[in-house]
C-alpha atoms as a PDB file:
ATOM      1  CA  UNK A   1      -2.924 -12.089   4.618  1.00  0.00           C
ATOM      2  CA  UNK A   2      -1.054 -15.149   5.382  1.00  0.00           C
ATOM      3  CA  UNK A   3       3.101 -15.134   4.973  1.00  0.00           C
ATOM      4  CA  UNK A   4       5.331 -18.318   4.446  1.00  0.00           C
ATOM      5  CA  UNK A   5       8.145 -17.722   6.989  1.00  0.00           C
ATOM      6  CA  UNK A   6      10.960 -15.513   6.030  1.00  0.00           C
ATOM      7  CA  UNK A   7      14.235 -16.922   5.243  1.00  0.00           C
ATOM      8  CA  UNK A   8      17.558 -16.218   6.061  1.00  0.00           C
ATOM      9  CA  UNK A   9      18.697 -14.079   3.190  1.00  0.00           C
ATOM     10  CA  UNK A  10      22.027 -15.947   3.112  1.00  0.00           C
ATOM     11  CA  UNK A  11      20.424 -19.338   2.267  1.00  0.00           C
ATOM     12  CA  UNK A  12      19.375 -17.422  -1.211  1.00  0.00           C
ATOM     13  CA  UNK A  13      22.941 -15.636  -1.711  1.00  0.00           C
ATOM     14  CA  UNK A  14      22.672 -11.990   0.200  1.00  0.00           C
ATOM     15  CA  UNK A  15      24.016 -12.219   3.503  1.00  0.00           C
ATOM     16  CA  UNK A  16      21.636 -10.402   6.090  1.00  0.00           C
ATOM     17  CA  UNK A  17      23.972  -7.022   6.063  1.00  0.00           C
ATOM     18  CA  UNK A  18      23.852  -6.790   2.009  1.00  0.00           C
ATOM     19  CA  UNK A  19      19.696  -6.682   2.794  1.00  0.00           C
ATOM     20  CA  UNK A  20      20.117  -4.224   5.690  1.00  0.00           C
ATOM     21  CA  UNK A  21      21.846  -2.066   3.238  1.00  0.00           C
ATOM     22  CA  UNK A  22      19.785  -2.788   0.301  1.00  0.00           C
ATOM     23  CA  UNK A  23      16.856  -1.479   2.586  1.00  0.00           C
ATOM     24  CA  UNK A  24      18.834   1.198   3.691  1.00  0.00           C
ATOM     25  CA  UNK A  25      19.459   2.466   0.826  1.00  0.00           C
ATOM     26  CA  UNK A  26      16.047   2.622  -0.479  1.00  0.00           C
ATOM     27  CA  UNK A  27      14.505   3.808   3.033  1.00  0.00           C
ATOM     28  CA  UNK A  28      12.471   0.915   3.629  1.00  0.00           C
ATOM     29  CA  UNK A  29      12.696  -2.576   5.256  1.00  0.00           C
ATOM     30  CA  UNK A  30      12.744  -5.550   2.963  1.00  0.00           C
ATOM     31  CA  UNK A  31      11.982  -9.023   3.996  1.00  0.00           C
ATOM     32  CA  UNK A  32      13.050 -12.178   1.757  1.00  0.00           C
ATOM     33  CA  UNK A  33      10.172 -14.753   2.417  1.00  0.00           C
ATOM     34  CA  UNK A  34      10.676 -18.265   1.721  1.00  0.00           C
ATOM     35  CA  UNK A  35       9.306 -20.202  -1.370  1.00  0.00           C
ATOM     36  CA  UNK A  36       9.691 -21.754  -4.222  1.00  0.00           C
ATOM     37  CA  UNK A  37      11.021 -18.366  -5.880  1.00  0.00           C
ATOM     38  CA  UNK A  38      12.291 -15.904  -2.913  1.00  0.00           C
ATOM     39  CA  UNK A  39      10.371 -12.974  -2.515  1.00  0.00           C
ATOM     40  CA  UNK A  40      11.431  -9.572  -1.427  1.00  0.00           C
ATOM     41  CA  UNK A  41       8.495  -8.348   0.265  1.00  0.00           C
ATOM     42  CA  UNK A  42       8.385  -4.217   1.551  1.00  0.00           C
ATOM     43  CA  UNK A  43       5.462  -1.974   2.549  1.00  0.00           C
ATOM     44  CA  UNK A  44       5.106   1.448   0.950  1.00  0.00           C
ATOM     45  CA  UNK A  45       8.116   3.260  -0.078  1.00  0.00           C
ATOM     46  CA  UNK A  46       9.596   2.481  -3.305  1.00  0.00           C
ATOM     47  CA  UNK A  47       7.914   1.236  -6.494  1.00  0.00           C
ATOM     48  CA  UNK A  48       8.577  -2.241  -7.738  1.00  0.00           C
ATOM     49  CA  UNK A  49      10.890  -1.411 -10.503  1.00  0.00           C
ATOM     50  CA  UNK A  50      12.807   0.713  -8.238  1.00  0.00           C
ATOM     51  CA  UNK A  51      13.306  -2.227  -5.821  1.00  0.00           C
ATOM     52  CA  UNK A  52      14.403  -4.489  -9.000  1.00  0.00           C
ATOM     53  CA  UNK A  53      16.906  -1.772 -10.296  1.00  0.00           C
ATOM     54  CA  UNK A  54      18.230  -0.980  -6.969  1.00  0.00           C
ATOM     55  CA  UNK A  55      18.707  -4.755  -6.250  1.00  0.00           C
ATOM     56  CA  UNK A  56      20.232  -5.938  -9.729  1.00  0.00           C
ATOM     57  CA  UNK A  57      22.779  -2.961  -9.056  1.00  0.00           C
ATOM     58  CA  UNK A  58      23.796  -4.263  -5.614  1.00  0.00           C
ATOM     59  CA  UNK A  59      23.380  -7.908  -6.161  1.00  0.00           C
ATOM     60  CA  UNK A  60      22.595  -8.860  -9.859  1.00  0.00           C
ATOM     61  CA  UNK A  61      23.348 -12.562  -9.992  1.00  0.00           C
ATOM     62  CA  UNK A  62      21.441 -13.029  -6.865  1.00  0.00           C
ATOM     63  CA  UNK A  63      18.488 -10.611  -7.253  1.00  0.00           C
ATOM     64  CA  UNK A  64      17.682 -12.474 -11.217  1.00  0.00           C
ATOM     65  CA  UNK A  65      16.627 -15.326  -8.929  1.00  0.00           C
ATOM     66  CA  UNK A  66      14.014 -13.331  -6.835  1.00  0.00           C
ATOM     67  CA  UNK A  67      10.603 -11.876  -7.416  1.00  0.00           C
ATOM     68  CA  UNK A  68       9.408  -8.476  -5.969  1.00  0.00           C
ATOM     69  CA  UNK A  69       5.985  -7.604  -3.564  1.00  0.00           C
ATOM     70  CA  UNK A  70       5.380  -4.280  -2.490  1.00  0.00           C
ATOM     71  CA  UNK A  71       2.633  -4.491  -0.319  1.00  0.00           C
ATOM     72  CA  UNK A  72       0.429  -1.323   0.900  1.00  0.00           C
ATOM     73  CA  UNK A  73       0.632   0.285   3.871  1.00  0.00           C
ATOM     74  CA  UNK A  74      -3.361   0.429   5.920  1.00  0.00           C
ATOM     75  CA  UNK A  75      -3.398   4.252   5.008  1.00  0.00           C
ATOM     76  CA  UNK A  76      -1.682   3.356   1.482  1.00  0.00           C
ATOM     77  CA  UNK A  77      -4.980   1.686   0.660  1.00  0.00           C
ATOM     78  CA  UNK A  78      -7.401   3.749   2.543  1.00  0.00           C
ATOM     79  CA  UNK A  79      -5.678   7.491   0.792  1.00  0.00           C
ATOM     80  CA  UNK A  80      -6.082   5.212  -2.781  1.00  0.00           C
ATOM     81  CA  UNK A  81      -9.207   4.591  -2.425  1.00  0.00           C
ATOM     82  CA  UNK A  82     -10.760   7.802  -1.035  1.00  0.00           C
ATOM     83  CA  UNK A  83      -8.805   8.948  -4.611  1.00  0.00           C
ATOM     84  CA  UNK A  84     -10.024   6.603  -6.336  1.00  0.00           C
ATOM     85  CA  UNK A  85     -13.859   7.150  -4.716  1.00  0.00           C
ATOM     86  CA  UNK A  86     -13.302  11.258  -5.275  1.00  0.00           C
ATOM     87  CA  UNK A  87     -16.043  12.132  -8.043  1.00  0.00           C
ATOM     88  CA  UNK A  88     -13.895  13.529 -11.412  1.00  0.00           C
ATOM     89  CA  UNK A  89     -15.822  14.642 -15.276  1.00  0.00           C
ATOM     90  CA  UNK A  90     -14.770  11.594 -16.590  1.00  0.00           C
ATOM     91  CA  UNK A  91     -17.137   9.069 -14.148  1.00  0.00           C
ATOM     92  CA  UNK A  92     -20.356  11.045 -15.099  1.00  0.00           C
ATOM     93  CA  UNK A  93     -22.165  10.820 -11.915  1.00  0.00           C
ATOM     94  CA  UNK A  94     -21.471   6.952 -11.764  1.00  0.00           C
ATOM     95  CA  UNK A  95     -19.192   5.696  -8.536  1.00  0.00           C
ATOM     96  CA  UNK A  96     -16.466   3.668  -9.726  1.00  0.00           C
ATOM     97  CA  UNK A  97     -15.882   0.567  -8.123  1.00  0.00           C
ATOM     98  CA  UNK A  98     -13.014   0.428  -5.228  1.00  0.00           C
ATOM     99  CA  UNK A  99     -11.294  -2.820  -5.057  1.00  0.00           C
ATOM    100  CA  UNK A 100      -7.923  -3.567  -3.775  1.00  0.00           C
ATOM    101  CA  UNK A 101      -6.987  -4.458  -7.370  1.00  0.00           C
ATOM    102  CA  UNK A 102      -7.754  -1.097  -8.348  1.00  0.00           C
ATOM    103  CA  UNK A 103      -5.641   0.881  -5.088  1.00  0.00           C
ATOM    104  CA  UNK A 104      -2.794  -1.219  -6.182  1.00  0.00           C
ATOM    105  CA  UNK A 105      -3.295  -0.137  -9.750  1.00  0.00           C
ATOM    106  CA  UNK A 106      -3.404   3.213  -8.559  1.00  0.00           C
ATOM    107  CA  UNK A 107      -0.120   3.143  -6.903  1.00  0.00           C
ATOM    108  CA  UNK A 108       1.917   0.828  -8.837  1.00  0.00           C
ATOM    109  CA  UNK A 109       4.208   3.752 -10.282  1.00  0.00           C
ATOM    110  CA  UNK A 110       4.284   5.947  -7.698  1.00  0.00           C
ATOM    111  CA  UNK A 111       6.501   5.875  -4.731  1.00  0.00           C
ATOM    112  CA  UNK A 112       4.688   5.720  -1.113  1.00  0.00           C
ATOM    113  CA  UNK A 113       3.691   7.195   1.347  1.00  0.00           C
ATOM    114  CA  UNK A 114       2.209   9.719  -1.107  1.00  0.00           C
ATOM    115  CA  UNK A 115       0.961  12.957   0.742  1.00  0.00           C
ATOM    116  CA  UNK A 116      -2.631  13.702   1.244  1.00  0.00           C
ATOM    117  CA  UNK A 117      -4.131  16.801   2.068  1.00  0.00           C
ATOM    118  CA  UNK A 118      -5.546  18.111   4.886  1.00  0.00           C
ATOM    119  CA  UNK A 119      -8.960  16.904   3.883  1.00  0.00           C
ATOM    120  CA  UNK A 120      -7.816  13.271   2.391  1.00  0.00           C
ATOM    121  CA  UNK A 121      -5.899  12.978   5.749  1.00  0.00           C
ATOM    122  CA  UNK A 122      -9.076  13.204   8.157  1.00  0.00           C
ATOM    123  CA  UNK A 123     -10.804  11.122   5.803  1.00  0.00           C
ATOM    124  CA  UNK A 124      -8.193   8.561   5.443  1.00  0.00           C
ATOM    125  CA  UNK A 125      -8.195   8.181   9.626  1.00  0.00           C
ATOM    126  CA  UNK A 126     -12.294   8.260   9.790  1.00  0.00           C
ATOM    127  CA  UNK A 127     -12.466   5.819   7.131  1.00  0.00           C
ATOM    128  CA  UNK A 128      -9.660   3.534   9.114  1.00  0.00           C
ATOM    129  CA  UNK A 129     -11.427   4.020  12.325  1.00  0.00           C
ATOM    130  CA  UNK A 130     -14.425   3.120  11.200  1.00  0.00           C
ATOM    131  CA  UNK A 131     -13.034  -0.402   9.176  1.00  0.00           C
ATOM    132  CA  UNK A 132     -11.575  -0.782  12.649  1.00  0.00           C
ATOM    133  CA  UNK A 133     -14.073  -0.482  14.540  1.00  0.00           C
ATOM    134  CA  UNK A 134     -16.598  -2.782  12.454  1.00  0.00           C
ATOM    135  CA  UNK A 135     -14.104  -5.811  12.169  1.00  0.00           C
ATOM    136  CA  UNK A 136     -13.209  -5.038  16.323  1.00  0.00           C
ATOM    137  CA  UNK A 137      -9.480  -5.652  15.210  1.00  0.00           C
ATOM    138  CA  UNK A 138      -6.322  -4.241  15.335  1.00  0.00           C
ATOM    139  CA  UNK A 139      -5.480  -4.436  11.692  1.00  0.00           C
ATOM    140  CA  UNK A 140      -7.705  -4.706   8.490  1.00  0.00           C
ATOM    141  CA  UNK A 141      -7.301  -6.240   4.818  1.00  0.00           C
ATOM    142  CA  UNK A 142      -7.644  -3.951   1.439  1.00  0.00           C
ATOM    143  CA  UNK A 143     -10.723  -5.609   0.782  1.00  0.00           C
ATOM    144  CA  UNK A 144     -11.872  -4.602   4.351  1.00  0.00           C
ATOM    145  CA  UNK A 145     -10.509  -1.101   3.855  1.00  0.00           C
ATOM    146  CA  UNK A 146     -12.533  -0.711   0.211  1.00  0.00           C
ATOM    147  CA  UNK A 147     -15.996  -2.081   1.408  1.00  0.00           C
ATOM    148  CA  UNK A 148     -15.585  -0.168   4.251  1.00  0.00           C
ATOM    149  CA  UNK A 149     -15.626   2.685   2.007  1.00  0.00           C
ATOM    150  CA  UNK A 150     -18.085   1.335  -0.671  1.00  0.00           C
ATOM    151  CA  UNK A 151     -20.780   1.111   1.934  1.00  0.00           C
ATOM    152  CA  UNK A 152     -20.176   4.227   3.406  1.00  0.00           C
ATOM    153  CA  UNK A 153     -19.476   6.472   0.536  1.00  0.00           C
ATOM    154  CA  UNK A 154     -16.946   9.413   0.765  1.00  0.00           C
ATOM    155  CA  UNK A 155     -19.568  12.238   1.474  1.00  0.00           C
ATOM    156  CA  UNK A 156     -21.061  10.035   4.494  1.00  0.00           C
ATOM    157  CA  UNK A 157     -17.750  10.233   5.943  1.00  0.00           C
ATOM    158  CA  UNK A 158     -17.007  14.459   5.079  1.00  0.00           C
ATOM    159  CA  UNK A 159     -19.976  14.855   6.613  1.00  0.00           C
ATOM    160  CA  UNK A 160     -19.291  12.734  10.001  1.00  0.00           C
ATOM    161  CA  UNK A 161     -16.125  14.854  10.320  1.00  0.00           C
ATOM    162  CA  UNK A 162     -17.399  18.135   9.847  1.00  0.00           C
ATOM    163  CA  UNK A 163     -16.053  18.647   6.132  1.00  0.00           C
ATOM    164  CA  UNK A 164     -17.475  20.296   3.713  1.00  0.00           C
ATOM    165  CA  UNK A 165     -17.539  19.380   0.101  1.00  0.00           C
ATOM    166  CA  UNK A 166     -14.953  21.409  -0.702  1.00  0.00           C
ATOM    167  CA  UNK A 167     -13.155  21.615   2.406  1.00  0.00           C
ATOM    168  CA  UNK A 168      -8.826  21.508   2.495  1.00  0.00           C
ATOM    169  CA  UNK A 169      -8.322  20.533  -0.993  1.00  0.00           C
END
């Protein structure tokens, strides 16, 4: 993912302490990047519309002039879409697609880092590992992350860490 340089939040009225404590306040680290409309760009925690309310109450004249990104988190994207891979009544034996599009869906309303189980959690760091290791990188894209998973299917993974089906929820 490529980012236009972040501005100084100043230059779009919010010095760089009203963003500290904007962030602070919602527990996560916002950064205003520089375009044609700012953006206030966060990974994980709160949901867009939380971000919006929370800045319209601190800053409303300034924060009408911005649009909102939250982006996900590597294990945001890999817990989504292990959820979205799980097999549920309603799919009828048929694997649903995984797509970033579709994590993102997933998440949209809830607030992040959502807690996995025992189970999801070794999953989420095999299937990471794995993405990883095939791309030899340090950090891999949500598109990465769900054809990582699309190739290698949820119970290929269970089985490579010793899970059962049913195994820690």
């Amino acid at each position: 993912m490529t980012r236009r340089p972040t501005e100084r939040p100043a230059e779009h009225g919010l010095a760089a302490d009203a963003l500290a404590a904007l962030g602070e306040r919602l527990g996560t680290t916002p950064a205003l990047e520089a375009g044609e409309v700012p953006t206030l760009v966060w990974t994980d925690g709160p949901t867009v519309a939380q971000v919006e309310e929370a800045a319209r109450e601190f800053a409303p004249e300034t924060a009408a002039r911005w649009a909102f990104r939250r982006e996900l988190s590597e294990s945001s994207v890999a817990l989504g879409a292990l959820r979205l891979a799980a097999p549920s009544p309603l799919h009828c034996g048929l694997p649903l697609p995984v797509t970033p599009e579709s994590v993102a869906a997933l998440w949209r309303d809830t607030p992040l880092p959502a807690p996995p189980t025992p189970r999801e959690e070794r999953l989420v760091h095999a299937l990471l590992y794995e993405v990883h290791d095939d791309h030899r990188a340090n950090r891999v894209t949500p598109r990465q992350i769900c054809d990582g998973l699309m190739v290698r299917g949820v119970a290929a993974l269970a089985r490579r860490m010793g899970l059962e089906a049913g195994d820690g929820g």
